[in-house]
PDB file of N, CA and C in Angstrom:
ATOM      1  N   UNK A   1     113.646 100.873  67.643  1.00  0.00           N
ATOM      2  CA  UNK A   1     112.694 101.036  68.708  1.00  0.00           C
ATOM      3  C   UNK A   1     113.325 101.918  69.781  1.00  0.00           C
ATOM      4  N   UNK A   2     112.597 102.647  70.413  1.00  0.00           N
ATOM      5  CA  UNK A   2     113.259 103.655  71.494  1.00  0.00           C
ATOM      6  C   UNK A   2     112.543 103.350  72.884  1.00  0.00           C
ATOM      7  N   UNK A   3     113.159 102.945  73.759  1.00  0.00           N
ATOM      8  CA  UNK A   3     112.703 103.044  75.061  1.00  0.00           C
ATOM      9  C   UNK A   3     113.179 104.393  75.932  1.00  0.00           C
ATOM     10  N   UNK A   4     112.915 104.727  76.613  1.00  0.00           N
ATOM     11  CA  UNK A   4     113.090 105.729  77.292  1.00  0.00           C
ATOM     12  C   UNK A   4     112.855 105.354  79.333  1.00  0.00           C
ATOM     13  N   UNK A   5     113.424 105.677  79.822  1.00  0.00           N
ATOM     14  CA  UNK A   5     113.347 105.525  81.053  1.00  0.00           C
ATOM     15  C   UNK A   5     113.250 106.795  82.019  1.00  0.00           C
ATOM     16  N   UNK A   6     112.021 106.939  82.060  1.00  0.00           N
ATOM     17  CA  UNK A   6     111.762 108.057  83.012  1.00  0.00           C
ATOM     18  C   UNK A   6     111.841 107.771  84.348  1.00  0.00           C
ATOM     19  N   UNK A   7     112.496 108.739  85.160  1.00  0.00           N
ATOM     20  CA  UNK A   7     112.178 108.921  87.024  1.00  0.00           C
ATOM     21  C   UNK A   7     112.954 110.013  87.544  1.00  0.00           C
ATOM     22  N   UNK A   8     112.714 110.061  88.475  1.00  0.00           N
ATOM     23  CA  UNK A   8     112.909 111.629  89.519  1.00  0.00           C
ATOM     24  C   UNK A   8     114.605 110.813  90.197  1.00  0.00           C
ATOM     25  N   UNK A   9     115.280 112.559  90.222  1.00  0.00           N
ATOM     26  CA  UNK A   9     116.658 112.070  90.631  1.00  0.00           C
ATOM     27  C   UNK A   9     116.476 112.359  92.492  1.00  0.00           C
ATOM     28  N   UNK A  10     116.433 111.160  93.220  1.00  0.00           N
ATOM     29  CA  UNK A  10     116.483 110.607  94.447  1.00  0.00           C
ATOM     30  C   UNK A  10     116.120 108.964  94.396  1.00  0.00           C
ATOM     31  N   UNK A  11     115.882 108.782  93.076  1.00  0.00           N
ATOM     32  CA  UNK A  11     114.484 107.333  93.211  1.00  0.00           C
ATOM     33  C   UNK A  11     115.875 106.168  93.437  1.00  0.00           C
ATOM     34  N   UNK A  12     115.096 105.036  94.337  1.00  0.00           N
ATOM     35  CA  UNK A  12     116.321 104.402  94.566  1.00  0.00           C
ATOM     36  C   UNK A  12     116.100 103.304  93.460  1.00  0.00           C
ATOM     37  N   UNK A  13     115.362 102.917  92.586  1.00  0.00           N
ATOM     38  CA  UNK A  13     115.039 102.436  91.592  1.00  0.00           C
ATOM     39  C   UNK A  13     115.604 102.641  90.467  1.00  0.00           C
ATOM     40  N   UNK A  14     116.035 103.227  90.249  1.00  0.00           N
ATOM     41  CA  UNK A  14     115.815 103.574  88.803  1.00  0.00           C
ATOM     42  C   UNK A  14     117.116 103.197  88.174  1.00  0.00           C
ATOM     43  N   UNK A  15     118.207 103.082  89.245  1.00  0.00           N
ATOM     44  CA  UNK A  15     119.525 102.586  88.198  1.00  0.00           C
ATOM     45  C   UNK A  15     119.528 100.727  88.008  1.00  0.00           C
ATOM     46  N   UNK A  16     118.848 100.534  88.629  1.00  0.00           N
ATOM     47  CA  UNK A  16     118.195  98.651  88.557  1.00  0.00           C
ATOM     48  C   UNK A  16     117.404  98.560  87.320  1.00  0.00           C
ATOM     49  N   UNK A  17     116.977  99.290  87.173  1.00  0.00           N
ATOM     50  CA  UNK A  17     116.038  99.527  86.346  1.00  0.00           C
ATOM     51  C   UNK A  17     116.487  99.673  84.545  1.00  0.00           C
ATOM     52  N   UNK A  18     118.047 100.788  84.926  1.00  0.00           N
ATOM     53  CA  UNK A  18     118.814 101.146  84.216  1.00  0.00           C
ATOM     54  C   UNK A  18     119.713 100.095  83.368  1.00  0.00           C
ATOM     55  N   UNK A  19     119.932  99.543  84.665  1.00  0.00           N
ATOM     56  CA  UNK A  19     120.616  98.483  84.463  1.00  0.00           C
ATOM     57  C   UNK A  19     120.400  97.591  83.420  1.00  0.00           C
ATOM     58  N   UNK A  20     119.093  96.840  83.701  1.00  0.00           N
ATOM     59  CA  UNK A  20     118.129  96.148  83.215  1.00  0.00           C
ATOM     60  C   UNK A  20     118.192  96.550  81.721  1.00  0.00           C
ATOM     61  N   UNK A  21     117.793  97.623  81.750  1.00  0.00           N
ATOM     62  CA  UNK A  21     117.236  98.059  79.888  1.00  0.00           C
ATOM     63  C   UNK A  21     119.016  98.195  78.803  1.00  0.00           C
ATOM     64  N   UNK A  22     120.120  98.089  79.916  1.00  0.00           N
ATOM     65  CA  UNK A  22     121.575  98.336  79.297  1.00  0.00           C
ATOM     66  C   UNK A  22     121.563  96.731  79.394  1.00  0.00           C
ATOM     67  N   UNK A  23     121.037  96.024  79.429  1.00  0.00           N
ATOM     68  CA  UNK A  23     121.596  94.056  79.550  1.00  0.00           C
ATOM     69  C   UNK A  23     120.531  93.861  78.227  1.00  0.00           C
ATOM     70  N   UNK A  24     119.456  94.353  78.474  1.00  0.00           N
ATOM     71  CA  UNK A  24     118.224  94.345  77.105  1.00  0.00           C
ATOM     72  C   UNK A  24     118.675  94.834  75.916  1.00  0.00           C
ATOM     73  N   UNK A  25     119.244  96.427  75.918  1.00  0.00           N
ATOM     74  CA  UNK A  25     119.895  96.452  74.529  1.00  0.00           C
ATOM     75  C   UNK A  25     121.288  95.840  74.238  1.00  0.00           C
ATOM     76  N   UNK A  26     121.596  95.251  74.570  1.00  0.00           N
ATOM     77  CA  UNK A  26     122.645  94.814  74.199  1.00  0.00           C
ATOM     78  C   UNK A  26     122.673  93.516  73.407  1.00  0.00           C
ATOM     79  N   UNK A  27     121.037  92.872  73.594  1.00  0.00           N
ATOM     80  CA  UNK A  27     121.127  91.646  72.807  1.00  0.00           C
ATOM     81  C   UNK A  27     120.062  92.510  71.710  1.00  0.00           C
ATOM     82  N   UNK A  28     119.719  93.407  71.501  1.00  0.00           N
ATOM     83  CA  UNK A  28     118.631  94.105  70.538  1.00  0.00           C
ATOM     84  C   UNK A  28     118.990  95.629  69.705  1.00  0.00           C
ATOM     85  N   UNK A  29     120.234  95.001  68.623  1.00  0.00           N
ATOM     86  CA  UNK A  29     120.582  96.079  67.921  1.00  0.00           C
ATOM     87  C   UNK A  29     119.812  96.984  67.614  1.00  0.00           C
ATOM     88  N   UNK A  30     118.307  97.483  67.335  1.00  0.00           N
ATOM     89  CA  UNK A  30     117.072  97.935  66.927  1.00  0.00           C
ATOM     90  C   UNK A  30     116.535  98.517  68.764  1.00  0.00           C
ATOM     91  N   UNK A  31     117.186  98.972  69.386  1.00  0.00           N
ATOM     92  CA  UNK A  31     117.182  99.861  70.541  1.00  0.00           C
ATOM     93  C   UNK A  31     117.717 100.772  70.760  1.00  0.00           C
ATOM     94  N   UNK A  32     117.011 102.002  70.771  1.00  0.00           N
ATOM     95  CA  UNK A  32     117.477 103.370  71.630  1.00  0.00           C
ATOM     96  C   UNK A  32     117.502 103.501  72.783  1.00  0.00           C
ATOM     97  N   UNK A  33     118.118 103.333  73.267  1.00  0.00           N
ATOM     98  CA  UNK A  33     117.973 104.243  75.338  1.00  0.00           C
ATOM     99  C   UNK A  33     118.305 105.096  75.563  1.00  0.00           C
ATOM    100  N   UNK A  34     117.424 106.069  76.010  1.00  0.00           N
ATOM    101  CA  UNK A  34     117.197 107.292  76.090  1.00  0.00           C
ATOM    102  C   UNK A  34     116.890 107.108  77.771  1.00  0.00           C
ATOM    103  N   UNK A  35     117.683 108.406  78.809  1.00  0.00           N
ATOM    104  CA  UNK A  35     117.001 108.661  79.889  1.00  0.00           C
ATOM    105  C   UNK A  35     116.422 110.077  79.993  1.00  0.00           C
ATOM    106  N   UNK A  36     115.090 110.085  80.646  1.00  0.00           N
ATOM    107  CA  UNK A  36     114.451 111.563  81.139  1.00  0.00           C
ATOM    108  C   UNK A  36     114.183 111.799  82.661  1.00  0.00           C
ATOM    109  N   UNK A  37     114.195 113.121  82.485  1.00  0.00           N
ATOM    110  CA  UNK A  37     114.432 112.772  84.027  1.00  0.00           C
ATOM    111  C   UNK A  37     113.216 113.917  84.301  1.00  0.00           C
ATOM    112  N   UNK A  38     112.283 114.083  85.157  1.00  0.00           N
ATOM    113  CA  UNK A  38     111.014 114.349  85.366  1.00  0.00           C
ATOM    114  C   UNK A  38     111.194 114.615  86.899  1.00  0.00           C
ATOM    115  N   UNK A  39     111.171 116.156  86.780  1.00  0.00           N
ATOM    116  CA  UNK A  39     111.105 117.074  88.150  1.00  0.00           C
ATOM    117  C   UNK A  39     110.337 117.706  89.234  1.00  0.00           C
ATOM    118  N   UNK A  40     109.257 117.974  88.478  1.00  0.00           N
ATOM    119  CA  UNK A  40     108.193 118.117  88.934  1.00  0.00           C
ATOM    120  C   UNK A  40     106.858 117.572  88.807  1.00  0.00           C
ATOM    121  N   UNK A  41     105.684 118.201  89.072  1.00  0.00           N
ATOM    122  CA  UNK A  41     104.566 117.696  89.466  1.00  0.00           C
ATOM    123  C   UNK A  41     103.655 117.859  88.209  1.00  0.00           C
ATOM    124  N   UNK A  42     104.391 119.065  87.813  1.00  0.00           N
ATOM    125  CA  UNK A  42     103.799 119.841  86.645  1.00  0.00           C
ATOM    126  C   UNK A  42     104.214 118.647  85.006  1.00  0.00           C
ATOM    127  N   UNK A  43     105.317 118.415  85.473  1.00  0.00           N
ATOM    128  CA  UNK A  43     106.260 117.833  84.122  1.00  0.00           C
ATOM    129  C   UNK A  43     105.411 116.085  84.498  1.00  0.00           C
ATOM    130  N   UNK A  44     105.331 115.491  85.274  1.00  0.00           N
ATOM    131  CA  UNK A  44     104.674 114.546  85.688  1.00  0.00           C
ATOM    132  C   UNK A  44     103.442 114.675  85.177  1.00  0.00           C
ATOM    133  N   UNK A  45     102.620 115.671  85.711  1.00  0.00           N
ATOM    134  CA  UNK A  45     101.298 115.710  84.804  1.00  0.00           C
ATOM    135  C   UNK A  45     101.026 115.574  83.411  1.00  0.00           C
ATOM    136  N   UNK A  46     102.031 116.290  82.879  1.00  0.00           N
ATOM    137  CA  UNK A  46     101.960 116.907  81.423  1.00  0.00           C
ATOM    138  C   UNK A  46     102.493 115.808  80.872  1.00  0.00           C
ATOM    139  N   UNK A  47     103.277 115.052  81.010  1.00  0.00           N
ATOM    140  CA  UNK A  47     103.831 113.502  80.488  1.00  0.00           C
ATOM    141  C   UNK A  47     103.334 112.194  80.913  1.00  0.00           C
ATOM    142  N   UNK A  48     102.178 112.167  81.461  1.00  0.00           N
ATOM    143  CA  UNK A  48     101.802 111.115  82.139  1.00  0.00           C
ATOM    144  C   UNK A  48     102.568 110.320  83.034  1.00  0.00           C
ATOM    145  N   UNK A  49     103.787 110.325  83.452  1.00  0.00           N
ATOM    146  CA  UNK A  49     104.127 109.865  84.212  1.00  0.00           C
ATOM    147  C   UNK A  49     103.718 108.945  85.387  1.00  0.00           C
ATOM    148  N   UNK A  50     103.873 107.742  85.276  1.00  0.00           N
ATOM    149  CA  UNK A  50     103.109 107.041  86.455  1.00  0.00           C
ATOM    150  C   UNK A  50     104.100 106.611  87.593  1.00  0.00           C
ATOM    151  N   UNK A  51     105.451 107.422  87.834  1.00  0.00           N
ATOM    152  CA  UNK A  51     105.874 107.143  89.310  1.00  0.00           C
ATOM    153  C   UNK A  51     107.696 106.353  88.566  1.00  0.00           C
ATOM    154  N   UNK A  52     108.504 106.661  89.468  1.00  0.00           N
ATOM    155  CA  UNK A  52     109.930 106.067  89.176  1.00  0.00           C
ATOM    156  C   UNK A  52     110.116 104.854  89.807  1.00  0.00           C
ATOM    157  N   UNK A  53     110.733 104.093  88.554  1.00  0.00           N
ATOM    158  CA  UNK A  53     111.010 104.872  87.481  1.00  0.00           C
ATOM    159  C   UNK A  53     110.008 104.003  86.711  1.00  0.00           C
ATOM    160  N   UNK A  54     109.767 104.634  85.533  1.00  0.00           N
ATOM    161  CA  UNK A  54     108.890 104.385  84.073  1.00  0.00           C
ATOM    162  C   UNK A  54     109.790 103.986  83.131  1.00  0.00           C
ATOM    163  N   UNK A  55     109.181 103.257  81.907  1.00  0.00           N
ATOM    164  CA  UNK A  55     109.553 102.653  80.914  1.00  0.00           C
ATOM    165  C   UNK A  55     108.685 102.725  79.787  1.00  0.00           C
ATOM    166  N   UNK A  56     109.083 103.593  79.150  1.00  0.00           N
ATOM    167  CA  UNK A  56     108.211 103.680  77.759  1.00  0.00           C
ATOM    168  C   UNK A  56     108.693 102.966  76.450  1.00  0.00           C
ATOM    169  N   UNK A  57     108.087 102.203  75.936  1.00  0.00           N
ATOM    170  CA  UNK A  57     108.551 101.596  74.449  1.00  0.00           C
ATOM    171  C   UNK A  57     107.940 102.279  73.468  1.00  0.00           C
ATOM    172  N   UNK A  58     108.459 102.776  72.962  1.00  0.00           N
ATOM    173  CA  UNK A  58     107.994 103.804  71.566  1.00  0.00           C
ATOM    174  C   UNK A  58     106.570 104.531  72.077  1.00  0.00           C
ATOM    175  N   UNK A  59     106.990 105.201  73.061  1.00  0.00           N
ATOM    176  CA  UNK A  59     106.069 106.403  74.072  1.00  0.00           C
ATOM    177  C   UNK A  59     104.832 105.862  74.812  1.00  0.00           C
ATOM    178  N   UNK A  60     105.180 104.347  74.787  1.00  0.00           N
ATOM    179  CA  UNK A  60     104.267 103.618  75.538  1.00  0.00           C
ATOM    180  C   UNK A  60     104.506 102.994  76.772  1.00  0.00           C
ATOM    181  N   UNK A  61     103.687 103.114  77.975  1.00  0.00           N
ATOM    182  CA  UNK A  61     103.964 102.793  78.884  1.00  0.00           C
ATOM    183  C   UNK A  61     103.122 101.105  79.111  1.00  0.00           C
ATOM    184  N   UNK A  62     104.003 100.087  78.838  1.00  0.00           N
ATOM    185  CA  UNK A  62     103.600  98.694  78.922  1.00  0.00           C
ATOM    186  C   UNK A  62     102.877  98.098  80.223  1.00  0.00           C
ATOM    187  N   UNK A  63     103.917  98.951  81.498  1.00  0.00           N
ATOM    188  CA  UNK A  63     103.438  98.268  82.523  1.00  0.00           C
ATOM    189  C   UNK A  63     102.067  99.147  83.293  1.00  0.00           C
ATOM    190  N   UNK A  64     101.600 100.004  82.697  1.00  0.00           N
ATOM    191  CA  UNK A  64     100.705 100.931  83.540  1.00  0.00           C
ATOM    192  C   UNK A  64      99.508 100.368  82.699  1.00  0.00           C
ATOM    193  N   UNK A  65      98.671  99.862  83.711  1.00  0.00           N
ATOM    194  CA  UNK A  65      97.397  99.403  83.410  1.00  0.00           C
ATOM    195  C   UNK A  65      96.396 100.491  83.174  1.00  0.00           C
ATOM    196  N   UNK A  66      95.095 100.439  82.810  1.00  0.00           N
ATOM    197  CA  UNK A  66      94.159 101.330  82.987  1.00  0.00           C
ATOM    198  C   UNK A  66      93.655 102.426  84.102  1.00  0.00           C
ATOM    199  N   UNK A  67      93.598 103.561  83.996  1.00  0.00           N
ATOM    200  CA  UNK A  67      93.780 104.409  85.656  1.00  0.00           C
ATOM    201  C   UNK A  67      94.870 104.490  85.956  1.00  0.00           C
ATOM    202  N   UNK A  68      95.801 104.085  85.804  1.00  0.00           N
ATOM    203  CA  UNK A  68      97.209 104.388  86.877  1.00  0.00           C
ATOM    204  C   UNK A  68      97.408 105.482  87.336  1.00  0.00           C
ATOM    205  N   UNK A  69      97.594 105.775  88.494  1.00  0.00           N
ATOM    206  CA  UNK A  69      97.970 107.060  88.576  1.00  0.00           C
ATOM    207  C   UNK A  69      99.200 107.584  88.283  1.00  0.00           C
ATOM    208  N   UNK A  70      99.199 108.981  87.966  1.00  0.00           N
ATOM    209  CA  UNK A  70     100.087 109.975  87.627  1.00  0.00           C
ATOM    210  C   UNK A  70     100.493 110.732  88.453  1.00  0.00           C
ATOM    211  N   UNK A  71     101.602 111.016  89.081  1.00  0.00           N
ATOM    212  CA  UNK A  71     102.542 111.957  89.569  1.00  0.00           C
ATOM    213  C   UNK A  71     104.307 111.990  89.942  1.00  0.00           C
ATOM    214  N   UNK A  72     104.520 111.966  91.062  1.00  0.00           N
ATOM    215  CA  UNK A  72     106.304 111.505  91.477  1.00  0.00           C
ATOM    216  C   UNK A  72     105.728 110.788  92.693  1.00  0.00           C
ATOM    217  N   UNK A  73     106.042 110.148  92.433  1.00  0.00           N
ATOM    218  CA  UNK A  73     105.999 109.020  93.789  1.00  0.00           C
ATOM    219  C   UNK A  73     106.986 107.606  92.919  1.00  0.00           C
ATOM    220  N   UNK A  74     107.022 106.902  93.790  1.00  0.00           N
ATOM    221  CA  UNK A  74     108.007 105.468  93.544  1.00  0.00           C
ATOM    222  C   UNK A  74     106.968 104.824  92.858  1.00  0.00           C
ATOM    223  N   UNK A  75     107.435 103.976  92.354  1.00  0.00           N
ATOM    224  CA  UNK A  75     106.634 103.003  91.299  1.00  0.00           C
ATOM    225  C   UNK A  75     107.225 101.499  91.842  1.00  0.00           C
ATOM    226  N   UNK A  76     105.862 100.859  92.123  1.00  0.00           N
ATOM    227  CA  UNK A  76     106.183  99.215  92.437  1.00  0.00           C
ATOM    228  C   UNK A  76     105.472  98.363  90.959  1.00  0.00           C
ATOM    229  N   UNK A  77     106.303  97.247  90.811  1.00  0.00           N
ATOM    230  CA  UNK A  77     106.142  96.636  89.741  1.00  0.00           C
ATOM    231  C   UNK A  77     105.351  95.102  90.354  1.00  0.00           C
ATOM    232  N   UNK A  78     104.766  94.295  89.520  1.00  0.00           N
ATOM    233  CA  UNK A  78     104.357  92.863  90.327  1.00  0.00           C
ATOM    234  C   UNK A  78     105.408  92.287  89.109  1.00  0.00           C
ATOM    235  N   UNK A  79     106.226  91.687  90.596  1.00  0.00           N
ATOM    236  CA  UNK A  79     107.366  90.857  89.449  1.00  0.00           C
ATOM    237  C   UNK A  79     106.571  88.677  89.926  1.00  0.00           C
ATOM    238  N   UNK A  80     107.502  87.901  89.317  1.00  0.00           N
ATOM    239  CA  UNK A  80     107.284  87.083  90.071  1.00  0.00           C
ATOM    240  C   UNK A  80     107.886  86.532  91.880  1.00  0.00           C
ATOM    241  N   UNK A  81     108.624  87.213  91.784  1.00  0.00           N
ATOM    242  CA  UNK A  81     109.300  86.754  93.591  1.00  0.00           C
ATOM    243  C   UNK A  81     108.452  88.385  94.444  1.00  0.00           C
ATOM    244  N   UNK A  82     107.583  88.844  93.725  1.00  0.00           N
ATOM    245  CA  UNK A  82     106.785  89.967  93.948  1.00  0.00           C
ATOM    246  C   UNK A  82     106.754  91.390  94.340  1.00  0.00           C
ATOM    247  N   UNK A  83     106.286  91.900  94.803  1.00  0.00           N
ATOM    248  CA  UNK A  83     106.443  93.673  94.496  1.00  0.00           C
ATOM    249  C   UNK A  83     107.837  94.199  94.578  1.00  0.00           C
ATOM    250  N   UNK A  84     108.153  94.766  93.569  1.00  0.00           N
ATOM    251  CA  UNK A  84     109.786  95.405  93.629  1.00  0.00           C
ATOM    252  C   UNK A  84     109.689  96.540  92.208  1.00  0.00           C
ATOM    253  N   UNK A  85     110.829  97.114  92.726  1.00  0.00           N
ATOM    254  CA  UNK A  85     110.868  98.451  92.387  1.00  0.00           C
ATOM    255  C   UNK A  85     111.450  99.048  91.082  1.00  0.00           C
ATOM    256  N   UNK A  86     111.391  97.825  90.107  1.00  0.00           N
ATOM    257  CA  UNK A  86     111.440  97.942  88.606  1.00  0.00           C
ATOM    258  C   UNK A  86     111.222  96.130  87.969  1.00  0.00           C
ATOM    259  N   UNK A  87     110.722  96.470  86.704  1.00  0.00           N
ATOM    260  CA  UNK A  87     110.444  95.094  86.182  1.00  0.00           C
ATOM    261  C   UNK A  87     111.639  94.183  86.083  1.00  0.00           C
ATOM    262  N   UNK A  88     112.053  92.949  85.900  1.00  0.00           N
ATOM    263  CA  UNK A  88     112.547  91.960  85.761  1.00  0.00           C
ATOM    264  C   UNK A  88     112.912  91.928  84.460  1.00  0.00           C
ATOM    265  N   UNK A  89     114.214  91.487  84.389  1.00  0.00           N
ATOM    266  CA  UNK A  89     114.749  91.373  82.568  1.00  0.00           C
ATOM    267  C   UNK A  89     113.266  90.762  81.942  1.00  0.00           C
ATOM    268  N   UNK A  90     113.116  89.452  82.223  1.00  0.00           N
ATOM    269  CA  UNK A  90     112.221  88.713  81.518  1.00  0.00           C
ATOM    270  C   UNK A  90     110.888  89.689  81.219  1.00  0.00           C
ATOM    271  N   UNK A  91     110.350  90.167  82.585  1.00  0.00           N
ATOM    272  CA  UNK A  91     109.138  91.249  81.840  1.00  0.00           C
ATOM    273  C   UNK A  91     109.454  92.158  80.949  1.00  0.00           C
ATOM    274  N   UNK A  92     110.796  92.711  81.098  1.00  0.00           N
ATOM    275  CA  UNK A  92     111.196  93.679  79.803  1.00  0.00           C
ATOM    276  C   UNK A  92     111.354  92.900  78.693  1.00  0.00           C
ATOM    277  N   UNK A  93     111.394  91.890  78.724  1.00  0.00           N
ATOM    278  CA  UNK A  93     112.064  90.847  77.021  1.00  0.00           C
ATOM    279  C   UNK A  93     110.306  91.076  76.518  1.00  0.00           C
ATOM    280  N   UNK A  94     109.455  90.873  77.585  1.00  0.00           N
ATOM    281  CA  UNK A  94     108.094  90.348  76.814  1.00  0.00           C
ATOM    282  C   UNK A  94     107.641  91.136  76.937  1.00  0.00           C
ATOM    283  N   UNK A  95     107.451  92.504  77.389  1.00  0.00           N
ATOM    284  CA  UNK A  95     106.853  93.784  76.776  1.00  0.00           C
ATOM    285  C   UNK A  95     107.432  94.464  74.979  1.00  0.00           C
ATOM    286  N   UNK A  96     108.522  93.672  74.972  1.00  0.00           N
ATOM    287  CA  UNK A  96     109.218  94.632  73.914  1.00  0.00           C
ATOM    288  C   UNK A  96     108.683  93.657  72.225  1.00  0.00           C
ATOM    289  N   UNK A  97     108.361  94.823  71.405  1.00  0.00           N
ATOM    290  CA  UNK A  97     107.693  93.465  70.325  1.00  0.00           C
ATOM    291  C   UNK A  97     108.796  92.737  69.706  1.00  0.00           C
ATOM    292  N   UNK A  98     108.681  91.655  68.812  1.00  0.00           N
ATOM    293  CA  UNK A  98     109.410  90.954  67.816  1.00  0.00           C
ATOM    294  C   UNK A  98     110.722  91.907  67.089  1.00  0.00           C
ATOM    295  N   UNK A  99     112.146  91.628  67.493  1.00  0.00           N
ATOM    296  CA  UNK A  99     112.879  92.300  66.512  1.00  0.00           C
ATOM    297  C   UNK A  99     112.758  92.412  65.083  1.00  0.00           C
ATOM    298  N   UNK A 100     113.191  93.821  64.930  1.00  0.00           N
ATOM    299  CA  UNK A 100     112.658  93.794  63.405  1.00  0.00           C
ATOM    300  C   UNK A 100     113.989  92.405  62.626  1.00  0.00           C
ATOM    301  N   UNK A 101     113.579  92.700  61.221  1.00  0.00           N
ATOM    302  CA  UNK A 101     114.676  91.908  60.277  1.00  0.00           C
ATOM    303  C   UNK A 101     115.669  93.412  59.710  1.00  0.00           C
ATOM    304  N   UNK A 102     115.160  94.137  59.943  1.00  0.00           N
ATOM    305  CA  UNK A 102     116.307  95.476  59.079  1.00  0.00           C
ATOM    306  C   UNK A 102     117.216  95.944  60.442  1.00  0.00           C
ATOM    307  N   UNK A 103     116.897  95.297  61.937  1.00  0.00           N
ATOM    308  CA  UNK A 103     117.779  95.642  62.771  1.00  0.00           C
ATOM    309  C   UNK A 103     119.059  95.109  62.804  1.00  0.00           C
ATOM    310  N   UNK A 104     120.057  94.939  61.738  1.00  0.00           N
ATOM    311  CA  UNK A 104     121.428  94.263  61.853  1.00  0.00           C
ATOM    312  C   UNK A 104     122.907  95.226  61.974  1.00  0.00           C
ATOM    313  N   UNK A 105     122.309  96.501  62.027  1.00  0.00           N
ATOM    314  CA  UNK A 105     123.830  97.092  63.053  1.00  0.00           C
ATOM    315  C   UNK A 105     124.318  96.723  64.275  1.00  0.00           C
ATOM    316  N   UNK A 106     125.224  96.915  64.622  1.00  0.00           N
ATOM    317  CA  UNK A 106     126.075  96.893  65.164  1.00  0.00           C
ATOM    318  C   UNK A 106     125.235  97.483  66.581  1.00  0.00           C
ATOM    319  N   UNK A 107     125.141  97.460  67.933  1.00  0.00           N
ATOM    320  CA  UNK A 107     124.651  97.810  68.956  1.00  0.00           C
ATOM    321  C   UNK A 107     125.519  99.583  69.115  1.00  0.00           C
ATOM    322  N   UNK A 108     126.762  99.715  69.144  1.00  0.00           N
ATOM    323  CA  UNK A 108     127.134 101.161  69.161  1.00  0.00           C
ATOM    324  C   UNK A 108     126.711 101.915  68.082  1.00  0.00           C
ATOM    325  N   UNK A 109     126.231 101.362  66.611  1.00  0.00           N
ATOM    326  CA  UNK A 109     125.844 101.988  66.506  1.00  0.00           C
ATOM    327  C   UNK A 109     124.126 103.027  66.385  1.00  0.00           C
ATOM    328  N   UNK A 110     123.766 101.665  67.365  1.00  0.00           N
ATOM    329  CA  UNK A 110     122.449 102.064  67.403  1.00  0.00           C
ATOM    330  C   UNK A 110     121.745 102.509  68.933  1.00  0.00           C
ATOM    331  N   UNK A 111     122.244 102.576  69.435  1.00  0.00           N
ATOM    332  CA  UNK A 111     122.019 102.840  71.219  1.00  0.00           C
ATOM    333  C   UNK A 111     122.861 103.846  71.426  1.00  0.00           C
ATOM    334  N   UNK A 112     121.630 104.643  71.888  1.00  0.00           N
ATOM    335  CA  UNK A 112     122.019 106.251  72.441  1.00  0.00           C
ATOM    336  C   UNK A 112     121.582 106.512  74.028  1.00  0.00           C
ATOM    337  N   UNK A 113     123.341 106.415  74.821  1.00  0.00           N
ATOM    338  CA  UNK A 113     122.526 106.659  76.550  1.00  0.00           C
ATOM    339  C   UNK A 113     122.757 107.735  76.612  1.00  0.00           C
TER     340      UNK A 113
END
């Protein structure tokens, strides 16, 4: 599975965020992490981008509801202790589907930062 973590380099988010998805693969041999980094307005458009930082699971964006908007701006999440500026381990555990059974390498060798 590949997640990817998109956001703009100023966002004060995004290494929490980072963080987060490096504590996630580490219990989920069957993870890629990949970062992108999204500069403009133009590259925002053209990728849907809904604001830093983003989290795509296999080019899907879990937490962006219907309409979201698209551009560079900060991205607030609804956690439970409430609005903050990337999801919570636990919302990342339960966006991500069921590990496969063919995921039994080794984590180095399956996670690419």
């Amino acid at each position: 599975m590949k997640i990817t973590l998109q956001y703009f380099e100023g966002c004060p988010n995004w290494t929490l965020a980072y963080e987060r998805l490096i504590a996630l693969a580490g219990d989920r041999p069957d993870i890629v992490l990949t970062r992108q980094i999204i500069d403009t307005a133009e590259e925002a458009e053209r990728t849907g981008f809904h604001g830093s930082p983003s989290i795509l699971i296999d080019d899907i964006d879990p937490f962006a509801g219907p309409g979201a908007p698209v551009g560079l701006a900060c991205r607030r999440y609804l956690t439970p202790e409430g609005p903050a500026g990337a999801p919570t381990l636990d919302q990342l555990k339960a966006a991500l589907p069921p590990a496969t059974a063919t995921a039994t390498s080794p984590l180095s060798d399956k996670k690419k930062v």
